[in-house]
N, C-alpha and C. Protein backbone atom coordinates (compact mmCIF):
# COMPACT_ATOMS: atom_id res chain seq x y z
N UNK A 1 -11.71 16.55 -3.52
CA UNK A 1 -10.43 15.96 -3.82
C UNK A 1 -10.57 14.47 -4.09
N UNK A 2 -11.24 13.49 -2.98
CA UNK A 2 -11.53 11.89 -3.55
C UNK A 2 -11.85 12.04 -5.36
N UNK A 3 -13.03 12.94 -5.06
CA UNK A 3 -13.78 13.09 -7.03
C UNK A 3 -12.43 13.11 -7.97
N UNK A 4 -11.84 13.93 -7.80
CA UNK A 4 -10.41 14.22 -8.17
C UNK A 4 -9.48 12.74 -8.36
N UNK A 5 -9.43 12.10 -7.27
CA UNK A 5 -8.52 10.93 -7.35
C UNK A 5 -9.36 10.14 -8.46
N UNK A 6 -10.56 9.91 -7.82
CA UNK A 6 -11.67 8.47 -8.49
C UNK A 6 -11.29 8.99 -9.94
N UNK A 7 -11.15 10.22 -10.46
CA UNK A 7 -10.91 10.51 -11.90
C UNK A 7 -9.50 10.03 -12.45
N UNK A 8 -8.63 10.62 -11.84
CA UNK A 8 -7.31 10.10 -12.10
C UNK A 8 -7.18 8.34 -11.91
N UNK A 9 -7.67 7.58 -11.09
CA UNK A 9 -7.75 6.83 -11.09
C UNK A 9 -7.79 5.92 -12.17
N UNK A 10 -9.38 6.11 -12.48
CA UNK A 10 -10.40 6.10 -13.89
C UNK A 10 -9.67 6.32 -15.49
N UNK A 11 -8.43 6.93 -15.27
CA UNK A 11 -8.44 7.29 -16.61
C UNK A 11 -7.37 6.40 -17.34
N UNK A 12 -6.49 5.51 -16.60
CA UNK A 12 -5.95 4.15 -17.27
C UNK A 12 -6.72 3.15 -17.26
N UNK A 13 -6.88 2.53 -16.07
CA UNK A 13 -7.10 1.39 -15.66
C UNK A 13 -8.03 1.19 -14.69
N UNK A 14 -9.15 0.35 -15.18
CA UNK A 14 -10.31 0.28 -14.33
C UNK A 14 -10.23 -1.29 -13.21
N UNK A 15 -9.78 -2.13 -14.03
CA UNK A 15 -9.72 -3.15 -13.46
C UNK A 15 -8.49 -3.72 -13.40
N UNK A 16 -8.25 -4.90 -12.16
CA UNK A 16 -6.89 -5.22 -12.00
C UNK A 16 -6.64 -6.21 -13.02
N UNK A 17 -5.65 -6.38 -13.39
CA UNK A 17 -5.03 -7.72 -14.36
C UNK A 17 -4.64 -8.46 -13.93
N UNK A 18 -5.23 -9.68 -14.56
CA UNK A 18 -5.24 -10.54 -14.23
C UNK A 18 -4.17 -11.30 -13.92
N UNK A 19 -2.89 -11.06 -13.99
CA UNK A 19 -1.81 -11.67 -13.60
C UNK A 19 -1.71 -11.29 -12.18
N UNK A 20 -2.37 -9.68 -11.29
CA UNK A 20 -2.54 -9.92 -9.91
C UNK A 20 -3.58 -10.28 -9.23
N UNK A 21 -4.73 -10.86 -9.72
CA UNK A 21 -5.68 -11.74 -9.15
C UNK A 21 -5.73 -12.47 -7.78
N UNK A 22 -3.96 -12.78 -7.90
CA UNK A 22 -3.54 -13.88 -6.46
C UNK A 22 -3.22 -12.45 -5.22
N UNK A 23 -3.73 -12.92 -4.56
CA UNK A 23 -3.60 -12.19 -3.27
C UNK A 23 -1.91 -11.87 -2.56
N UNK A 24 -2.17 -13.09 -2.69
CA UNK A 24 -0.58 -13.25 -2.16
C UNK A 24 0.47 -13.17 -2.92
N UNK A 25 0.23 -12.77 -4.20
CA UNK A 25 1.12 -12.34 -5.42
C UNK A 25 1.28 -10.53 -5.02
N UNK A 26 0.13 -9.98 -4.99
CA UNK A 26 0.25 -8.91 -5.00
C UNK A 26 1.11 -8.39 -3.77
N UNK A 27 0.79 -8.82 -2.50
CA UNK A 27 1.85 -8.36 -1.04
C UNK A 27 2.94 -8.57 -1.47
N UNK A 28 3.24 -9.87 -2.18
CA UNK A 28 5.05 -10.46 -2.99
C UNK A 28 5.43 -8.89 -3.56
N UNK A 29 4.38 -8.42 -4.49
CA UNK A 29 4.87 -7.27 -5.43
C UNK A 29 5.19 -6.06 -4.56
N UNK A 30 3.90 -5.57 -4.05
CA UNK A 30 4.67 -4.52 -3.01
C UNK A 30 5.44 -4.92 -2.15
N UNK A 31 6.24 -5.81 -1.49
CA UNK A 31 7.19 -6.26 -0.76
C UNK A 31 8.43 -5.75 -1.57
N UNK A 32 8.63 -6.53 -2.71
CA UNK A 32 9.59 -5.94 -4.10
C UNK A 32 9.46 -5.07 -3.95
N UNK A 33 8.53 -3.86 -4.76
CA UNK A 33 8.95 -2.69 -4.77
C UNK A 33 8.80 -1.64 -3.45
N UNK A 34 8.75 -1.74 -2.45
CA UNK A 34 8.54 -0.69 -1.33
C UNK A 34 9.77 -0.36 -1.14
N UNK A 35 11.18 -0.77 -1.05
CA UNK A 35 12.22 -0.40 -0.57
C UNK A 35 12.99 0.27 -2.26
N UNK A 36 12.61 -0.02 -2.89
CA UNK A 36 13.28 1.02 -4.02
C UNK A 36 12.02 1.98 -4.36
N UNK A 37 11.31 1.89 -4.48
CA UNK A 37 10.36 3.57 -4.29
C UNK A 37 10.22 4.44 -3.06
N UNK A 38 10.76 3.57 -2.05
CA UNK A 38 10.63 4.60 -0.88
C UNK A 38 11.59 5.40 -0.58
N UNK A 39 13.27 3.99 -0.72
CA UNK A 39 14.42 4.67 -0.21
C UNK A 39 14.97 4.99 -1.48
N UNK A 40 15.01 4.10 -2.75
CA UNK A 40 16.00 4.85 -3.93
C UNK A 40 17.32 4.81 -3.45
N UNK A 41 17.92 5.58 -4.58
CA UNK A 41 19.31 6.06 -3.81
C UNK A 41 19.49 7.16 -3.19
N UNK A 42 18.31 8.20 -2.97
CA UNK A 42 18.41 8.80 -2.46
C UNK A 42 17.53 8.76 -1.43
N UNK A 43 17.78 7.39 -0.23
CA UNK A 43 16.92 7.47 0.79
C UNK A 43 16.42 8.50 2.03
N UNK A 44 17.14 9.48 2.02
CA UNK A 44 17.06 10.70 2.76
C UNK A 44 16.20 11.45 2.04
N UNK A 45 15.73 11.51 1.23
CA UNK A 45 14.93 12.64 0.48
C UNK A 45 13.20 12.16 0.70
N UNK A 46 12.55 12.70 1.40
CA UNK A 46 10.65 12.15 0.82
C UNK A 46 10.61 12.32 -0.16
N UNK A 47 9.80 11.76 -0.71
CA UNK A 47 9.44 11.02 -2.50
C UNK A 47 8.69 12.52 -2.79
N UNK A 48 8.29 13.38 -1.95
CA UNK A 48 7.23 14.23 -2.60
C UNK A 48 8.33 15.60 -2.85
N UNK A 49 10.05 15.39 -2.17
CA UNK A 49 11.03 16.34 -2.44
C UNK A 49 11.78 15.75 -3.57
N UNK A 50 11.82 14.75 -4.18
CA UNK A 50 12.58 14.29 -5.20
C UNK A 50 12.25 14.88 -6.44
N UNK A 51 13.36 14.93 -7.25
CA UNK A 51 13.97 15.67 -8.43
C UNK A 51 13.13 14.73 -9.84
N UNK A 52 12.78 15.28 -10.51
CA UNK A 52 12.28 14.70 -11.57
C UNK A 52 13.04 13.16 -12.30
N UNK A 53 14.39 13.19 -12.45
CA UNK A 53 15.90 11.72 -12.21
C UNK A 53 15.27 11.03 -11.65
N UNK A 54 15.35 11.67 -10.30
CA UNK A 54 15.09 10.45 -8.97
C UNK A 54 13.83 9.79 -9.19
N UNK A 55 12.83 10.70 -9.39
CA UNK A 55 11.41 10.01 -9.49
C UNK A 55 11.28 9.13 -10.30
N UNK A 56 11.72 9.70 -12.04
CA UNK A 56 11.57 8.03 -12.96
C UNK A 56 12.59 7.50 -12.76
N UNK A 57 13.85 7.42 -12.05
CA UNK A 57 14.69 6.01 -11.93
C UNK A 57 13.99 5.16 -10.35
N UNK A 58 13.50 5.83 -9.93
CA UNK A 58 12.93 5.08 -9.11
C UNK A 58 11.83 4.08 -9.46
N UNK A 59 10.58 4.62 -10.43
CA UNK A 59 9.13 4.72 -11.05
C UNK A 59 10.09 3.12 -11.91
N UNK A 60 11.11 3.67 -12.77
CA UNK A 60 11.63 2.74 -14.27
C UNK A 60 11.96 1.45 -13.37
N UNK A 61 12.55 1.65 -12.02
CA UNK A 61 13.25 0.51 -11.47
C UNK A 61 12.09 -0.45 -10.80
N UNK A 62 10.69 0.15 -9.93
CA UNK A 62 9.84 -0.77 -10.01
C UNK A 62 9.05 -0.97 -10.84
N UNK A 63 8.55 -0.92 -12.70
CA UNK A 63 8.71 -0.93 -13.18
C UNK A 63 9.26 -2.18 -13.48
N UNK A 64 10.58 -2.37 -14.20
CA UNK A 64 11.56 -3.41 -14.07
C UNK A 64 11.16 -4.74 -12.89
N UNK A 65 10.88 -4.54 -11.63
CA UNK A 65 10.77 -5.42 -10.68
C UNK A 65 9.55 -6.33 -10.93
N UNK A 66 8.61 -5.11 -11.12
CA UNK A 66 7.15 -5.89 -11.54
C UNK A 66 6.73 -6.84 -12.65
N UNK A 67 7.76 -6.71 -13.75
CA UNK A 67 7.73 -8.11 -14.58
C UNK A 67 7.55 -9.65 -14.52
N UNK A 68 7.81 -9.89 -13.49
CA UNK A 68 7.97 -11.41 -12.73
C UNK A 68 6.23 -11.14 -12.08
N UNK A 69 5.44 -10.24 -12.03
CA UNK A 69 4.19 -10.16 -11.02
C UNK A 69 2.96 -9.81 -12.41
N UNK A 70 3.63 -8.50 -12.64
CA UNK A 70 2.86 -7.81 -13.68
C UNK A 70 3.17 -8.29 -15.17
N UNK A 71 2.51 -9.40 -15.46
CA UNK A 71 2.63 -9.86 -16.64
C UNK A 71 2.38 -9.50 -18.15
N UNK A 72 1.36 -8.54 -17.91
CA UNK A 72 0.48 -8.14 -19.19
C UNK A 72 1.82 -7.43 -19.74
N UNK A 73 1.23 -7.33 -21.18
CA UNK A 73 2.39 -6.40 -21.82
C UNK A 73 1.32 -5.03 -21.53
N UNK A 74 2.15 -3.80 -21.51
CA UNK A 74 1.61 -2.89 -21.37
C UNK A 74 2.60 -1.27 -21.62
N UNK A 75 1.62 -0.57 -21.83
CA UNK A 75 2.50 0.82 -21.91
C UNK A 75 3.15 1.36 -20.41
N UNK A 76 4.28 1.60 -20.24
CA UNK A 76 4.74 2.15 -19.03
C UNK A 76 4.34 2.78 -18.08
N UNK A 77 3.59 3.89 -18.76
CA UNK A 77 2.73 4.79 -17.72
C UNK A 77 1.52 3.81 -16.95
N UNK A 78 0.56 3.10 -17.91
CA UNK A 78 -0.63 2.17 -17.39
C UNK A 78 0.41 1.23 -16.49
N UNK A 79 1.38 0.70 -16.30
CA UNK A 79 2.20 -0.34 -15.62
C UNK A 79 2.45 0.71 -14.26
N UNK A 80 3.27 1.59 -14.58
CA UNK A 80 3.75 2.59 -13.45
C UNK A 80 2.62 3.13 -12.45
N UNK A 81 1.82 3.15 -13.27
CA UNK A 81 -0.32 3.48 -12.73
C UNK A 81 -0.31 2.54 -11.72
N UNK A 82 -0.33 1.60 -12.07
CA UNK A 82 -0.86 0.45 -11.24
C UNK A 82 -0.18 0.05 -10.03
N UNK A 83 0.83 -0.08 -10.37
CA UNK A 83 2.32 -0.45 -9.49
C UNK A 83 1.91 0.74 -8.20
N UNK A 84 1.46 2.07 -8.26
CA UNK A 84 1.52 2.90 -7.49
C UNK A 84 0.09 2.50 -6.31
N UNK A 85 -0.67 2.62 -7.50
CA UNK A 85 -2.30 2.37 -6.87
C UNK A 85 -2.29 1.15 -5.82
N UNK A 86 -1.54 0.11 -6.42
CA UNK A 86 -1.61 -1.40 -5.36
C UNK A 86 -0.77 -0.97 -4.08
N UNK A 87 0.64 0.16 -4.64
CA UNK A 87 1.30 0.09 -3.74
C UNK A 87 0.41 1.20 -2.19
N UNK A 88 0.17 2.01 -2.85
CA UNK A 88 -0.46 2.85 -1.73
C UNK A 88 -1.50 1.92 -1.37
N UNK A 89 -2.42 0.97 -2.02
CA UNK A 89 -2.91 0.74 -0.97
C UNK A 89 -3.24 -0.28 0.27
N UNK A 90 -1.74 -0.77 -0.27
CA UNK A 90 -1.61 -1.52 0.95
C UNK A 90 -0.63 -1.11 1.57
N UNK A 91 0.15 -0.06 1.57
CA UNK A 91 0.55 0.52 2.37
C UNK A 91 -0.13 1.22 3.35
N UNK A 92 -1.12 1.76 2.79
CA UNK A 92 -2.37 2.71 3.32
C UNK A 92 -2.88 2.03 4.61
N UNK A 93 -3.32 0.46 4.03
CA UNK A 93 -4.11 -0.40 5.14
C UNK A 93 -2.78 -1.12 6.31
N UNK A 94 -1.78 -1.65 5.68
CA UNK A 94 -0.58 -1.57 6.37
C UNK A 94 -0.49 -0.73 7.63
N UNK A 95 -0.46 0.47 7.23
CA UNK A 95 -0.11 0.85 8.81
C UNK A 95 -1.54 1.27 9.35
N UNK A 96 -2.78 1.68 8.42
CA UNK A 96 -3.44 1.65 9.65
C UNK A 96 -3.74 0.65 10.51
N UNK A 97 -3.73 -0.84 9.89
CA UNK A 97 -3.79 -1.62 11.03
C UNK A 97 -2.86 -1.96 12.01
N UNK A 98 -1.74 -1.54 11.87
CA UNK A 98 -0.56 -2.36 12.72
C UNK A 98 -0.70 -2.08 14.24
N UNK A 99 -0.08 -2.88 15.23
CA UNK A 99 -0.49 -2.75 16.34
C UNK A 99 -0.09 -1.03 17.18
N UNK A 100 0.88 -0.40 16.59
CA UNK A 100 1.83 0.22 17.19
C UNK A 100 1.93 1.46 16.29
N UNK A 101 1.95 3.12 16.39
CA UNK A 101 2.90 3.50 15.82
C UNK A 101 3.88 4.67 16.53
N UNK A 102 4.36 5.16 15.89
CA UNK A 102 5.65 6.39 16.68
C UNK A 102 5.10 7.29 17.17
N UNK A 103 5.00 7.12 18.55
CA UNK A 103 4.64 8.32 19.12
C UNK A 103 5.73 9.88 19.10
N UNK A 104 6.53 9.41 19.11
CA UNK A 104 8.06 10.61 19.42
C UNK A 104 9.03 9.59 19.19
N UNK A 105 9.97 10.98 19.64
CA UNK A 105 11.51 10.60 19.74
C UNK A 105 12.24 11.45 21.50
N UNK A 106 12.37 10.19 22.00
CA UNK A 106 13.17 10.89 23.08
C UNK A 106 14.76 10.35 23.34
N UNK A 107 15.30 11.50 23.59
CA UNK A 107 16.72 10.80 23.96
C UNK A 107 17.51 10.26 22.78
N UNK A 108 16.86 10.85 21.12
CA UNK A 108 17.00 9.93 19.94
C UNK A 108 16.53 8.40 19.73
N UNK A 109 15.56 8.15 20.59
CA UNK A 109 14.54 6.45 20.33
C UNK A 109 13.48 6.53 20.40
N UNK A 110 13.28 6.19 19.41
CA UNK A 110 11.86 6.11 18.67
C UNK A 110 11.18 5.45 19.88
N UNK A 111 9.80 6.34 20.41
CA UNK A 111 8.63 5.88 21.43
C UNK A 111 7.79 5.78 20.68
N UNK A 112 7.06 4.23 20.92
CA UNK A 112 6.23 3.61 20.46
C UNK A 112 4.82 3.81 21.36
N UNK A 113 3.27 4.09 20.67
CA UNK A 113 2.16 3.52 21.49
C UNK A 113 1.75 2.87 20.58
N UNK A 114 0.52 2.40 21.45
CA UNK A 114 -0.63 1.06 20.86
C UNK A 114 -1.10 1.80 19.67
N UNK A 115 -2.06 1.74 18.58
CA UNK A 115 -2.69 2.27 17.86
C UNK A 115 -3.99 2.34 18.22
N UNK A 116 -4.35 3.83 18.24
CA UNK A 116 -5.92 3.86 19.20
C UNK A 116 -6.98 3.24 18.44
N UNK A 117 -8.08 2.75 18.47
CA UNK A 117 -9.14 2.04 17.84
C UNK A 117 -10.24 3.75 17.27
N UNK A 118 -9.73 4.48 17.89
CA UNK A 118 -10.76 5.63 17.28
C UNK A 118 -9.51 5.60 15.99
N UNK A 119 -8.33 6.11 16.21
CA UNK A 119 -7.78 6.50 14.73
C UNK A 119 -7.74 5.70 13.89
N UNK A 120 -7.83 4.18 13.94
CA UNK A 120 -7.89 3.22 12.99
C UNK A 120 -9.10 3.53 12.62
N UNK A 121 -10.49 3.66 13.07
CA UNK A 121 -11.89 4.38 13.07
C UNK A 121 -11.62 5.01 11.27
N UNK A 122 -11.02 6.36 11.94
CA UNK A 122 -11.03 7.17 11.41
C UNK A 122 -9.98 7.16 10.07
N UNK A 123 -8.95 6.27 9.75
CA UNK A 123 -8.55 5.69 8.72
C UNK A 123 -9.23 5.46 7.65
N UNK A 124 -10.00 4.28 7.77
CA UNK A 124 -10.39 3.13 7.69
C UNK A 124 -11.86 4.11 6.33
N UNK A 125 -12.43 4.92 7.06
CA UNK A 125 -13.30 5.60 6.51
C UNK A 125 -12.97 6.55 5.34
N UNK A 126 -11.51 6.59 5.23
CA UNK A 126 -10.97 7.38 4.10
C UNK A 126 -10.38 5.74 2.86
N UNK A 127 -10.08 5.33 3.91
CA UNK A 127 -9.55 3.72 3.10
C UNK A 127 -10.51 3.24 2.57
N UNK A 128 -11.55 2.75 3.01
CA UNK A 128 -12.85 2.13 2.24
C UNK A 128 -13.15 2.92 1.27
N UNK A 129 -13.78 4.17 1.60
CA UNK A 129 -14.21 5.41 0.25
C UNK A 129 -13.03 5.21 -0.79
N UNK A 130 -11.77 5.10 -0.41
CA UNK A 130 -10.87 4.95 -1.62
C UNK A 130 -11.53 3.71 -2.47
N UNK A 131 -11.46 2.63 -1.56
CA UNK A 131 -11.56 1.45 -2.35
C UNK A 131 -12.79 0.97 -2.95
N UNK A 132 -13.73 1.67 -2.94
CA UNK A 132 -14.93 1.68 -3.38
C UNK A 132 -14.69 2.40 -4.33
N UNK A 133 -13.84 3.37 -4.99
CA UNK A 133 -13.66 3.93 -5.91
C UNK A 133 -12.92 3.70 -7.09
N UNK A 134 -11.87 3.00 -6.13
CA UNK A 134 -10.40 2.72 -6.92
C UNK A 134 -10.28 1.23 -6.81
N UNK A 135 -10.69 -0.01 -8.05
CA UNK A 135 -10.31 -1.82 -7.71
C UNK A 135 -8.89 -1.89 -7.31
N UNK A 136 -8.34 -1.19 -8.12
CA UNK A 136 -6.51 -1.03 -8.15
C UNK A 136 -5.99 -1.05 -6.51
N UNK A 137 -6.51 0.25 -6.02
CA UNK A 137 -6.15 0.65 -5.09
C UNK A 137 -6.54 -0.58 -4.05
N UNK A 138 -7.84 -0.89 -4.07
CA UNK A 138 -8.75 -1.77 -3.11
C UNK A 138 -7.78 -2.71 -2.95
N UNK A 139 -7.20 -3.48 -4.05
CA UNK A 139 -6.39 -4.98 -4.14
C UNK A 139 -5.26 -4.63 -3.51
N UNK A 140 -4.80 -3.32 -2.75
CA UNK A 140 -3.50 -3.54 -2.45
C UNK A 140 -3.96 -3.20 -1.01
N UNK A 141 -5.26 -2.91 -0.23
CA UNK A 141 -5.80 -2.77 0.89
C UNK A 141 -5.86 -4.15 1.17
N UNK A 142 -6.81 -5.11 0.35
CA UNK A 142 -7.00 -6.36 0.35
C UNK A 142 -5.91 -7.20 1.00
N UNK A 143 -4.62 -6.58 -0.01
CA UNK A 143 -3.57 -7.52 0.78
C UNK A 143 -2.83 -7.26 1.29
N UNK A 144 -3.28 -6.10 2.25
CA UNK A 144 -2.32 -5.57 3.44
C UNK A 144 -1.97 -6.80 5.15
N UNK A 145 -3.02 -7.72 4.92
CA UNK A 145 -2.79 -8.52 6.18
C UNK A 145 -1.73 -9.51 5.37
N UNK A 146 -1.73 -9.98 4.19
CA UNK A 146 -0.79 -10.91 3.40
C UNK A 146 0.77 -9.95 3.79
N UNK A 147 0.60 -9.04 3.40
CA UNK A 147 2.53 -8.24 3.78
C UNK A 147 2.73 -7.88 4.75
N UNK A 148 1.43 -7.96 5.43
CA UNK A 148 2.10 -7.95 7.23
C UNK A 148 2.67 -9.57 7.25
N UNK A 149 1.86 -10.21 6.92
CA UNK A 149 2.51 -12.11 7.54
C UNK A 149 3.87 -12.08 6.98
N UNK A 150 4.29 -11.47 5.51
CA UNK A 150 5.55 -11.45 4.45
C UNK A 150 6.16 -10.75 5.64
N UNK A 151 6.46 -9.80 5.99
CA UNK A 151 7.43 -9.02 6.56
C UNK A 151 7.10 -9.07 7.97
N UNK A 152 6.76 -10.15 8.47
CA UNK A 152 6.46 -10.85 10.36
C UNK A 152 6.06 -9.70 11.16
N UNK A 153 4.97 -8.73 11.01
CA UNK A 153 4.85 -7.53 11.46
C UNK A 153 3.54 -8.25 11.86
N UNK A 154 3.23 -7.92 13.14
CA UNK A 154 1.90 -8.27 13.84
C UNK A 154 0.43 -6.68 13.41
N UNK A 155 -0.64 -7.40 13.34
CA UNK A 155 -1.89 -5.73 13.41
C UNK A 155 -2.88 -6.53 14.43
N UNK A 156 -3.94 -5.00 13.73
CA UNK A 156 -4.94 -5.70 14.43
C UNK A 156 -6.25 -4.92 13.31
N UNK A 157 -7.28 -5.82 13.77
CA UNK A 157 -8.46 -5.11 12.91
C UNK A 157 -9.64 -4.20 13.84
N UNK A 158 -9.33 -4.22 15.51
CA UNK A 158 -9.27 -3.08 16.14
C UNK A 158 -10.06 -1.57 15.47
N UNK A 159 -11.15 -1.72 15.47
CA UNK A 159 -11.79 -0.32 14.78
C UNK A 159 -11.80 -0.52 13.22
N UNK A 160 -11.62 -1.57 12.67
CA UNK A 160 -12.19 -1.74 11.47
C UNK A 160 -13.09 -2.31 11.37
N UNK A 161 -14.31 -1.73 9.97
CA UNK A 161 -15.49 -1.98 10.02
C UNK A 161 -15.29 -3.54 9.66
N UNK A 162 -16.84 -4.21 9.85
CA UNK A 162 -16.64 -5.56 9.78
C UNK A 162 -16.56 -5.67 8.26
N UNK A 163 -17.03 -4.86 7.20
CA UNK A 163 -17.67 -4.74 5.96
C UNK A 163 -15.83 -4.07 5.01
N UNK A 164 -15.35 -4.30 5.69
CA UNK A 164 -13.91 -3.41 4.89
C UNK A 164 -12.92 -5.22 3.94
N UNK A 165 -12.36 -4.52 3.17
CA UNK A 165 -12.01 -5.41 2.40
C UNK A 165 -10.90 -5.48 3.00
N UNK A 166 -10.30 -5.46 3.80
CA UNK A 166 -8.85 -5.58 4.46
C UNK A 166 -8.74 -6.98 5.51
N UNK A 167 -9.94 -6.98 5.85
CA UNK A 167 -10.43 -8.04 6.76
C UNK A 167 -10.36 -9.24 5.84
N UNK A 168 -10.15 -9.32 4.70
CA UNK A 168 -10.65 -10.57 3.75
C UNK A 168 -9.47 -11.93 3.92
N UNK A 169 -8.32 -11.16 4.58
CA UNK A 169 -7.39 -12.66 3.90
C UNK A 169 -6.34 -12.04 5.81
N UNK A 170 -6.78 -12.33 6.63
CA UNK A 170 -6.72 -12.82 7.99
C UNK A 170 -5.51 -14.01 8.10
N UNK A 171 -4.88 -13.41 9.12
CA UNK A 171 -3.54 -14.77 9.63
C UNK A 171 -2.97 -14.97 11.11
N UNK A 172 -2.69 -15.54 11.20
CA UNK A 172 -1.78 -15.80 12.39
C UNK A 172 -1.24 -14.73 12.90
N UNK A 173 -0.54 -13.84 12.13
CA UNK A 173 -0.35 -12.18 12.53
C UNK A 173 -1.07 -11.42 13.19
N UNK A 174 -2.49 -11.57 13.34
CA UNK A 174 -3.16 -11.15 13.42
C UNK A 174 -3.43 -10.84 15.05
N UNK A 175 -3.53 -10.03 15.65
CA UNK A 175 -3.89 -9.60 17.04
C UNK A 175 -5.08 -8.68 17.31
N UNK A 176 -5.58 -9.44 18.64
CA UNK A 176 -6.92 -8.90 19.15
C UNK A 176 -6.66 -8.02 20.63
C-alpha cells in the first residue's frame, strides 16, 4: 500500500513550490485550510462519508484559500494535490506529537492521557517512510511543530527518532 501511495504521490508533483519553501508559510496554510476541509458545512459528516458536492466544495474552497500561500499558477487538480499532501502531513506529525490524546468519553467528557512514547515510536515509523517518499507530504511533517506554536498547542518529541524531519523547526511549545 506505501508503493501504492509513493505512486500516487509521484504522479503530479515531485517537488514542493517554491512559493512554500517558508516553513512557517506552510503551518499559516494548513492553519487556513484545516477547518474548511475538515468541518465544511457539513461538519458532522467524516470526510471519507461525504457526498461527491461536499467533497469538491470543500477541495474548490481550500483551493480558493491557498492563493495568498500557493502562488504558482497551476491546474486545479496539481493545486488540490498538494494542498492535501502538506495538509496530511502535518496533521499526521501534529498529533503524533502532541502531549495528550482522548482516551474515552465518560459521563459525556472527553478523558484525556499522556501520549505513550512507544505509540509516538510507532507513528513516527509510518511518518518518516511517508516522508522519505513523499517531499510534499514531508514539508507538512516538517511544519508540524510551527502549527502547534500557531494554534498554542503544547507536544513533545518523546519517541521520535533523532533523524525525523519533524524535529527540524523546534519552539517554546515544545515539552520534555
Amino acid at each position: 500500500m506505501i508503493t501504492a501511495y509513493s505512486w500516487a504521490a509521484g504522479i503530479f508533483q515531485h517537488t514542493l513550490p517554491s512559493s512554500l519553501t517558508d516553513a512557517e508559510k506552510r503551518a499559516e496554510l494548513v492553519h487556513q485550510i484545516n477547518n474548511p476541509l475538515v468541518k465544511g458545512n457539513n461538519a458532522d459528516i467524516p470526510l471519507k462519508d461525504l457526498g461527491s458536492a461536499d467533497k469538491n466544495s470543500r477541495l474548490n474552497e481550500i483551493a480558493q484559500l491557498s492563493m495568498a500561500y500557493l502562488t504558482e499558477q497551476m491546474d486545479e487538480k496539481l493545486r488540490k494535490n498538494i494542498l492535501l499532501r502538506i495538509w496530511m502531513g502535518c496533521m499526521d506529525a501534529a498529533k503524533a506529537i502532541r502531549v495528550s490524546s482522548v482516551a474515552g468519553v465518560r459521563n459525556g467528557v472527553v478523558i484525556e492521557a499522556p501520549m505513550a512514547t512507544q505509540h509516538r515510536q510507532i507513528l513516527f515509523q509510518l511518518i518518516d517512510l511517508l516522508s522519505k517518499t513523499d517531499l510534499i507530504y514531508a514539508a507538512g511533517v516538517e511544519a508540524a511543530p510551527l502549527y502547534k506554536k500557531l494554534v498554542k498547542q503544547y507536544y513533545s518529541f518523546d519517541g521520535v527518532p533523532s533523524d525525523s524531519i519533524v524535529r527540524k523547526y523546534s519552539n517554546e511549545y515544545q515539552r520534555e
